[in-house]
N, C-alpha and C. Protein backbone atom coordinates (compact mmCIF):
# COMPACT_ATOMS: atom_id res chain seq x y z
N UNK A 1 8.52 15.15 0.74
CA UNK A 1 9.65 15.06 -0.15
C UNK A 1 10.76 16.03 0.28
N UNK A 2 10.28 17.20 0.96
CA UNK A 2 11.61 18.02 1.28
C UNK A 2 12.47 17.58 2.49
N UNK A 3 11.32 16.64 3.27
CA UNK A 3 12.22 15.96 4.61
C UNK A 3 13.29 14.82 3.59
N UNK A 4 12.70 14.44 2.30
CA UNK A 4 13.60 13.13 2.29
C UNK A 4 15.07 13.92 1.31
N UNK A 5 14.41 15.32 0.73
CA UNK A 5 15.96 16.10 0.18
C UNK A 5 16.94 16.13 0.85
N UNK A 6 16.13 16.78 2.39
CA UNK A 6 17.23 17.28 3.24
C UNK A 6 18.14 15.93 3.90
N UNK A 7 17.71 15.24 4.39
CA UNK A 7 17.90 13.78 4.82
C UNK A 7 18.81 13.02 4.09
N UNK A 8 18.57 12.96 2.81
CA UNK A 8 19.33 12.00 1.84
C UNK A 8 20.14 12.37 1.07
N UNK A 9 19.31 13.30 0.52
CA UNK A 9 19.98 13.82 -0.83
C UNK A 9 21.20 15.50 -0.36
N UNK A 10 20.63 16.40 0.52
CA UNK A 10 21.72 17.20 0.87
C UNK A 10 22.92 16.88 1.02
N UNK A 11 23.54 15.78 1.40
CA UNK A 11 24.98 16.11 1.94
C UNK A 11 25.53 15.26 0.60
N UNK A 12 24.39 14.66 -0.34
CA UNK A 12 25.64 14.16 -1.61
C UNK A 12 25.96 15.26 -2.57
N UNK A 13 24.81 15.96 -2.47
CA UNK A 13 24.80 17.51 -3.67
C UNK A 13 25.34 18.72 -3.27
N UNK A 14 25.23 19.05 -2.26
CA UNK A 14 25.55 20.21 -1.13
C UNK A 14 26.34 20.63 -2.58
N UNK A 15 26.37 22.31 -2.39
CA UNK A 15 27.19 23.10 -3.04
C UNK A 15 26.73 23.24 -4.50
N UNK A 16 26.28 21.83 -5.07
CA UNK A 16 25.84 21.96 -6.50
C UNK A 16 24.82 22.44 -6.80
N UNK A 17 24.77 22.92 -8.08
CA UNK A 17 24.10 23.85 -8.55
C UNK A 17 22.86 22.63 -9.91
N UNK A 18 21.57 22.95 -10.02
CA UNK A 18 21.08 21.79 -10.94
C UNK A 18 21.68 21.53 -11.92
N UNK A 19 22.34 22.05 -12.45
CA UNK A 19 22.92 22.14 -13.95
C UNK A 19 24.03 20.79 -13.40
N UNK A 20 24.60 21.27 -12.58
CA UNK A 20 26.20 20.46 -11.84
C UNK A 20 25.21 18.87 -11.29
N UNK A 21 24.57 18.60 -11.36
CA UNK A 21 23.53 17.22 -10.56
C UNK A 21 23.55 15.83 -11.70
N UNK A 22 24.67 14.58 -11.99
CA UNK A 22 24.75 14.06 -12.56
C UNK A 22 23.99 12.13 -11.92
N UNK A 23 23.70 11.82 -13.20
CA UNK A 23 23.82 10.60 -12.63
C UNK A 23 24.43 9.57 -12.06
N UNK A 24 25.67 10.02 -11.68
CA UNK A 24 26.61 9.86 -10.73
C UNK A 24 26.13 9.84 -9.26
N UNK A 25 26.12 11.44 -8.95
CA UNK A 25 25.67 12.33 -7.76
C UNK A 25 24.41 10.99 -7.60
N UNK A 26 23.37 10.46 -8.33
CA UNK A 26 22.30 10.71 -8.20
C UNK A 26 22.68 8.45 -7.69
N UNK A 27 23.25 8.08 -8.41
CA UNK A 27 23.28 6.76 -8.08
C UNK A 27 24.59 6.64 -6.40
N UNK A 28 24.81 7.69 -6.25
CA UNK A 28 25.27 7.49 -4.79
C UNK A 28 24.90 7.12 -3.58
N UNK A 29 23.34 7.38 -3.92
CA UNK A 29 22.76 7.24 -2.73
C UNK A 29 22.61 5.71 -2.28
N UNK A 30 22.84 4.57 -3.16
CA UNK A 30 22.90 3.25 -3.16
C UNK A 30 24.48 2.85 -2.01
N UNK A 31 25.22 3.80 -1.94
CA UNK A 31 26.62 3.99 -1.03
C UNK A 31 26.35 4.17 0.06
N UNK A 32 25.06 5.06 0.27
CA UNK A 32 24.98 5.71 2.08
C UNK A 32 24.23 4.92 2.67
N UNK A 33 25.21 4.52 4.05
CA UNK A 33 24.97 3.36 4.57
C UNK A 33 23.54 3.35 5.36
N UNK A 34 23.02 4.87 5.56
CA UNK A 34 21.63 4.66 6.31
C UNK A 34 20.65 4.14 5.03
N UNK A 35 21.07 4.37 4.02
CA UNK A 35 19.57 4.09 2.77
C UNK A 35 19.76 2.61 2.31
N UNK A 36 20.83 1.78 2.99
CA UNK A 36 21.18 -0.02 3.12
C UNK A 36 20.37 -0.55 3.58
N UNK A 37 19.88 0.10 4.88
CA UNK A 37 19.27 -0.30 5.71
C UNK A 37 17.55 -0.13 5.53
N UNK A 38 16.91 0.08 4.37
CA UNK A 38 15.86 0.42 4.02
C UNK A 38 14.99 -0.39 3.30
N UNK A 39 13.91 -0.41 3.54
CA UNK A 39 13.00 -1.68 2.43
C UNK A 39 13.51 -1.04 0.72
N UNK A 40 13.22 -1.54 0.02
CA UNK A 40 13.54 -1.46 -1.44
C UNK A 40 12.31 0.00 -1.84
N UNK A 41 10.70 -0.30 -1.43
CA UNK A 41 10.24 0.73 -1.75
C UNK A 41 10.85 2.13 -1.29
N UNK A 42 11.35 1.91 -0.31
CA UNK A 42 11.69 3.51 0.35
C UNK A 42 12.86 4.04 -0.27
N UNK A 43 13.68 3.19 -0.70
CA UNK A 43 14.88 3.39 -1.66
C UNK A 43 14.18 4.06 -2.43
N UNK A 44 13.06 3.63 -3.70
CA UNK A 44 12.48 4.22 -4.56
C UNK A 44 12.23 5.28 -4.65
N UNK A 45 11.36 5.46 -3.39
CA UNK A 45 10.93 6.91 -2.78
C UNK A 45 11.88 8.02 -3.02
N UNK A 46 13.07 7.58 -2.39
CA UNK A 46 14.21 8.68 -2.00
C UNK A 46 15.03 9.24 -3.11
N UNK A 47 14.65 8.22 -3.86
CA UNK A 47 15.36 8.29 -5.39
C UNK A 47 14.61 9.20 -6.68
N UNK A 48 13.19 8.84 -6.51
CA UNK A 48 11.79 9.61 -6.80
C UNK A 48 12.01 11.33 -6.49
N UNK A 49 12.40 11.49 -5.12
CA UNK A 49 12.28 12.58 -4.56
C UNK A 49 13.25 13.85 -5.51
N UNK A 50 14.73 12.91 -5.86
CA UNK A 50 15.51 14.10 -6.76
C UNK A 50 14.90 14.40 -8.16
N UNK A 51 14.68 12.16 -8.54
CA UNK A 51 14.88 13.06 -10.02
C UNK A 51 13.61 13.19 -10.52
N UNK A 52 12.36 13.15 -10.08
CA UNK A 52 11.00 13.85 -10.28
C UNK A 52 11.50 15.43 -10.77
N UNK A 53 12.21 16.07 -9.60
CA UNK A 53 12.24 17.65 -9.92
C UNK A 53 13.39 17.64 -10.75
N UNK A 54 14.77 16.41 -11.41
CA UNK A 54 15.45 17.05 -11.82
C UNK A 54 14.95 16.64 -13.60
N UNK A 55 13.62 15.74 -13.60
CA UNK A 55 13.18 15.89 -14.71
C UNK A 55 12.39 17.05 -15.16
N UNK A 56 11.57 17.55 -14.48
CA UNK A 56 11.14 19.05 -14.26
C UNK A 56 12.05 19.84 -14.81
N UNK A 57 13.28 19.92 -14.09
CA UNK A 57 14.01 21.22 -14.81
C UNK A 57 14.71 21.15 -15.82
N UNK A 58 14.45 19.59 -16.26
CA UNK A 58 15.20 19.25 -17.51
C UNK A 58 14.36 19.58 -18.74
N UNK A 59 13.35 19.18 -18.43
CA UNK A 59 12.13 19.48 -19.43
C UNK A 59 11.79 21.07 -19.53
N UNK A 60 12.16 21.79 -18.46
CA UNK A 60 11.65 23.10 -18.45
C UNK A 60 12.59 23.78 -18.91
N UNK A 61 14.24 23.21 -19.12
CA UNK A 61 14.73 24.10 -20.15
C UNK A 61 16.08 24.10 -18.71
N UNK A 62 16.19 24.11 -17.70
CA UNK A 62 17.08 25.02 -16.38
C UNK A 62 18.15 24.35 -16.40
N UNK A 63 18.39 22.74 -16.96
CA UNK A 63 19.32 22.22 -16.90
C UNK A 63 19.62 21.81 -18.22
N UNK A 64 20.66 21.36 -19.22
CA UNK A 64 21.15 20.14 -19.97
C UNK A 64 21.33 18.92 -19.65
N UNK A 65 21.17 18.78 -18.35
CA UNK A 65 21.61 16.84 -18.35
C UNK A 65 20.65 16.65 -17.61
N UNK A 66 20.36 15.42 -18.22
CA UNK A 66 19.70 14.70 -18.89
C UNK A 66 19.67 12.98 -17.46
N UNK A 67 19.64 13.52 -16.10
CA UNK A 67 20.46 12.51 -15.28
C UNK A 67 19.08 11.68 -14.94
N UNK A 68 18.12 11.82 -14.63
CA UNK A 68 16.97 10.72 -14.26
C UNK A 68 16.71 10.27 -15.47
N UNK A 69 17.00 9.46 -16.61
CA UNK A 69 16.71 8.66 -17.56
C UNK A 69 17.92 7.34 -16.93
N UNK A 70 17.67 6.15 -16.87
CA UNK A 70 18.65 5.28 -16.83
C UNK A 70 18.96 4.86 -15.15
N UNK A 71 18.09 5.53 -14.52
CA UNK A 71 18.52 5.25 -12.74
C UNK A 71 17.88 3.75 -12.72
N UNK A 72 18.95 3.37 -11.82
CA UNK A 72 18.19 1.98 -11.73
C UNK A 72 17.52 1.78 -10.76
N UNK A 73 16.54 1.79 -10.10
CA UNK A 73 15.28 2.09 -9.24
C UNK A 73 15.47 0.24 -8.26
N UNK A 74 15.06 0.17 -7.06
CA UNK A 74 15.43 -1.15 -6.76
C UNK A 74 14.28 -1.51 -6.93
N UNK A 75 13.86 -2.74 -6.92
CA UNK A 75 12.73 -3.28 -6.98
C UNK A 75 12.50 -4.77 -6.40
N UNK A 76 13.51 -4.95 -5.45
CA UNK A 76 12.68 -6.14 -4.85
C UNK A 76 11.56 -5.98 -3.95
N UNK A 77 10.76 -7.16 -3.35
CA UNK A 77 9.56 -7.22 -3.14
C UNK A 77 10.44 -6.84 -1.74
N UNK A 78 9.04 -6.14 -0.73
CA UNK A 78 8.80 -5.88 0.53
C UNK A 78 8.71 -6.93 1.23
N UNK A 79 9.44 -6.97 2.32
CA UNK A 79 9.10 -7.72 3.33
C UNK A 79 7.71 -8.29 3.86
N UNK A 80 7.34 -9.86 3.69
CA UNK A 80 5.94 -10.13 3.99
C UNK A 80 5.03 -9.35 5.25
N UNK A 81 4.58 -8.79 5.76
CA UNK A 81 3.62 -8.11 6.66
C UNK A 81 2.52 -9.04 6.88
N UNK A 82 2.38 -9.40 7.73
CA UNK A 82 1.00 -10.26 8.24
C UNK A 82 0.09 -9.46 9.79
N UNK A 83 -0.92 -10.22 9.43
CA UNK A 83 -1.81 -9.31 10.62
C UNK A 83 -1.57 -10.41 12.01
N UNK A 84 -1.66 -9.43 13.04
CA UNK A 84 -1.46 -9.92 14.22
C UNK A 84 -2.56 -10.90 14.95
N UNK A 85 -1.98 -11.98 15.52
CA UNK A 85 -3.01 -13.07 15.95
C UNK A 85 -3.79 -12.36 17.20
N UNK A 86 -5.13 -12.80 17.46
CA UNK A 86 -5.41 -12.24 18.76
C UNK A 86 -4.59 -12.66 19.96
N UNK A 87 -4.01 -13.38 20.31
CA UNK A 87 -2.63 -13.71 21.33
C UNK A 87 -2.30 -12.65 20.78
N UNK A 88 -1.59 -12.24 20.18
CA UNK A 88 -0.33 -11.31 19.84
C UNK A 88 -0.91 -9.91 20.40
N UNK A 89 -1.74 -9.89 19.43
CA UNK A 89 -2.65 -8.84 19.87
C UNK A 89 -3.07 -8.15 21.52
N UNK A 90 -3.26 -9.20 22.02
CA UNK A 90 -3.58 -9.16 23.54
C UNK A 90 -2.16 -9.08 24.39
N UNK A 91 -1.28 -9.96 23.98
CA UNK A 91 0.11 -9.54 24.62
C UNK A 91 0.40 -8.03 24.12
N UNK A 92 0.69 -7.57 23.13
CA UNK A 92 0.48 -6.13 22.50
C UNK A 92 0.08 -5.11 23.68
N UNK A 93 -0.77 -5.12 23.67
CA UNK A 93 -1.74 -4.39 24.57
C UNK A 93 -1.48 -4.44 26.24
N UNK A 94 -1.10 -5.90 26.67
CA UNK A 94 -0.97 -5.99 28.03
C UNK A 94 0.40 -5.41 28.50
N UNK A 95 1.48 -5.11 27.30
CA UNK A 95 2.60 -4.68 27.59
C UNK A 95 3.95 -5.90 27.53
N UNK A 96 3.11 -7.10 27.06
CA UNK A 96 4.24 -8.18 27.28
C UNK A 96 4.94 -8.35 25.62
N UNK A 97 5.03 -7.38 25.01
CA UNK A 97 6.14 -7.43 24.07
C UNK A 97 7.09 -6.91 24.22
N UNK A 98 8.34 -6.99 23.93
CA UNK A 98 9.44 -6.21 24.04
C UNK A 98 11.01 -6.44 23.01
N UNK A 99 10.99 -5.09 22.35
CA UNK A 99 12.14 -5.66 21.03
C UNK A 99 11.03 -6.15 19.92
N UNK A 100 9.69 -5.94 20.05
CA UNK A 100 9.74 -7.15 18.86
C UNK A 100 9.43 -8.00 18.61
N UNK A 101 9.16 -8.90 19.88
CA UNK A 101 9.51 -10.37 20.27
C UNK A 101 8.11 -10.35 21.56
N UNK A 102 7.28 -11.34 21.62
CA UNK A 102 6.57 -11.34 22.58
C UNK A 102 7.10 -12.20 23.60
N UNK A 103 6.83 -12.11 24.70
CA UNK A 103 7.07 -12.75 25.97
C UNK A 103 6.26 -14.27 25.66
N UNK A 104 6.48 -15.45 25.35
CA UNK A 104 5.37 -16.29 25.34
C UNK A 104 4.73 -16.92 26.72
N UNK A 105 5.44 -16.79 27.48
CA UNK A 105 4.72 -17.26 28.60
C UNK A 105 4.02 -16.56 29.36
N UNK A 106 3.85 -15.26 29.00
CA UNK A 106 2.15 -14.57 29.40
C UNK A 106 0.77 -14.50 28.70
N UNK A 107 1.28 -15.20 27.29
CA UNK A 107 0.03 -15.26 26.85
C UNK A 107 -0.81 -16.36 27.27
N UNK A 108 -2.49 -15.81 27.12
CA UNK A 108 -3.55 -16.80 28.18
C UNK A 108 -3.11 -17.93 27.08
N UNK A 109 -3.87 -19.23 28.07
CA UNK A 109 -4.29 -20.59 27.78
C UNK A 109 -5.05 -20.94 27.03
């Protein structure tokens, strides 16, 4: 979680203080163009990462606002994942993938 503070969340808060950390600050991260590019769970994650602790210090008295109630968390489904065919598998291994993409005309007969 402190790799995904520093990563994500530092350069929208930088300077602020918890008290100063709104749900503003906190729905920005839906703007930065590297967290676009992310499955929906990892969005969650990154989003998890602030306001876990800024409910902590809300509850513990360190702040007044009140900003992780109301985040809207993404929630579409993950990209399907399937297991690899033994072809695939064996190209895998022999080195004939590349990008991503297997070579099809090295796999056996």
């Amino acid at each position: 979680m402190t790799r995904i503070i520093f990563n994500y969340w530092e350069p929208l808060i930088k300077g602020k203080t918890v008290g100063e950390i709104t749900r503003e600050d906190i729905n920005k991260i839906y703007d930065v163009k590297k967290t676009k590019k992310l499955a929906p769970k990892t969005v969650k994650t990154i989003i998890q990462a602030l306001t876990v602790a800024m409910k902590w210090a809300y509850l513990n008295n360190l702040t007044e606002i009140n900003c992780y109630d109301g985040i809207i968390k993404p929630c579409a489904p993950s990209k399907v994942r399937a297991i690899l065919t033994i072809e695939e598998t064996r190209a895998l291994f022999r080195g004939s993938v590349q990008n991503g993409k297997m070579k099809r005309q090295n796999l056996p007969v």
